[in-house]
Protein backbone atom coordinates (compact mmCIF):
# COMPACT_ATOMS: atom_id res chain seq x y z
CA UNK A 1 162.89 83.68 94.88
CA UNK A 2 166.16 82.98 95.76
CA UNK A 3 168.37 80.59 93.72
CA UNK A 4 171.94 81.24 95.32
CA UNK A 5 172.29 81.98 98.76
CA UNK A 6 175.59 82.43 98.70
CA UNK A 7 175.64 85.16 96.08
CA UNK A 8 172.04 86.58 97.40
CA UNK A 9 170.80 86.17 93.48
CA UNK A 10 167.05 85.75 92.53
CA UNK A 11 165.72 84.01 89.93
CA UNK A 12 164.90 87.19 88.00
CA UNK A 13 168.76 88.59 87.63
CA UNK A 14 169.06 85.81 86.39
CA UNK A 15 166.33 85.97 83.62
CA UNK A 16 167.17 89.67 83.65
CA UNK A 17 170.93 88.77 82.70
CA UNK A 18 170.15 86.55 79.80
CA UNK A 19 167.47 89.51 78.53
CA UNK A 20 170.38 91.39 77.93
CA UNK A 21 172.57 89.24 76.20
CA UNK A 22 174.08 86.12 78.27
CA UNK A 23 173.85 83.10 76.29
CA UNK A 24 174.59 80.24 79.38
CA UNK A 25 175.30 79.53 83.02
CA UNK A 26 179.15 80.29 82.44
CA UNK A 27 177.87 83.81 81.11
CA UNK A 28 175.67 84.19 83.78
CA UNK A 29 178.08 83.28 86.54
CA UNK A 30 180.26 86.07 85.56
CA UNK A 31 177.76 88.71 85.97
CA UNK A 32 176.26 87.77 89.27
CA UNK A 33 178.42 84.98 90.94
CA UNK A 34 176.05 82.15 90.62
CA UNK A 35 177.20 78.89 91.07
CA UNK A 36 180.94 79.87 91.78
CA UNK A 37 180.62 78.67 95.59
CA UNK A 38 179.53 75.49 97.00
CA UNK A 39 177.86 74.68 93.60
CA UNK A 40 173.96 73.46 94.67
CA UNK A 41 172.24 76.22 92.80
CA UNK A 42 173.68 75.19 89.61
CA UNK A 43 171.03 72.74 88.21
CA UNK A 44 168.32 75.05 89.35
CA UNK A 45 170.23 78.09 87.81
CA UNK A 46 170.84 76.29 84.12
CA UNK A 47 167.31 75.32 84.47
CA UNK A 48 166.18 79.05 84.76
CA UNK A 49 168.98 80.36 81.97
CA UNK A 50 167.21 77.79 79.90
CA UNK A 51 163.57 79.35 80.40
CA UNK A 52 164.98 82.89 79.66
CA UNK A 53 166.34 81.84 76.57
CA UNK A 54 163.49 80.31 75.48
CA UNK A 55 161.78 83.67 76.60
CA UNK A 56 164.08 85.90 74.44
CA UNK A 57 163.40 83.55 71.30
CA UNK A 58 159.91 84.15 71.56
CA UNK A 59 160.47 88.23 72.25
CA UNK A 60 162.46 88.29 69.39
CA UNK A 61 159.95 86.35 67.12
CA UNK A 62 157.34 88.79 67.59
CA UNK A 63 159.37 92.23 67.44
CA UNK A 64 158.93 93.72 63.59
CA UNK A 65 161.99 93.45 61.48
């Protein structure tokens, strides 16, 4: 799905992004553009870097030490 249309980036380069390494939307805007143009992506966008993080937690709970 898309979540900026200005940028042309999906919800999963988002998640993808924080995977491997960004930490919020600021971090994620600077890899793929998100919310730098008119702005109405952002809420859904933080929403989404939220989820991921809360994804990567729980990855890195279950890995072995």
């Amino acid at each position: 799905m898309y979540v900026c249309l200005c940028k042309n980036v999906k919800c999963h380069e988002i998640r993808q992004c924080v995977h491997d390494g960004a930490d919020n939307l600021r971090e994620v805007s600077r890899c793929l553009g998100v919310a730098t143009q008119c702005g109405k992506c952002a809420k859904d966008a933080k929403q989404i870097v939220k989820e991921a993080k809360q994804e990567r937690q729980q990855l890195l709970e279950y890995l072995p030490a």
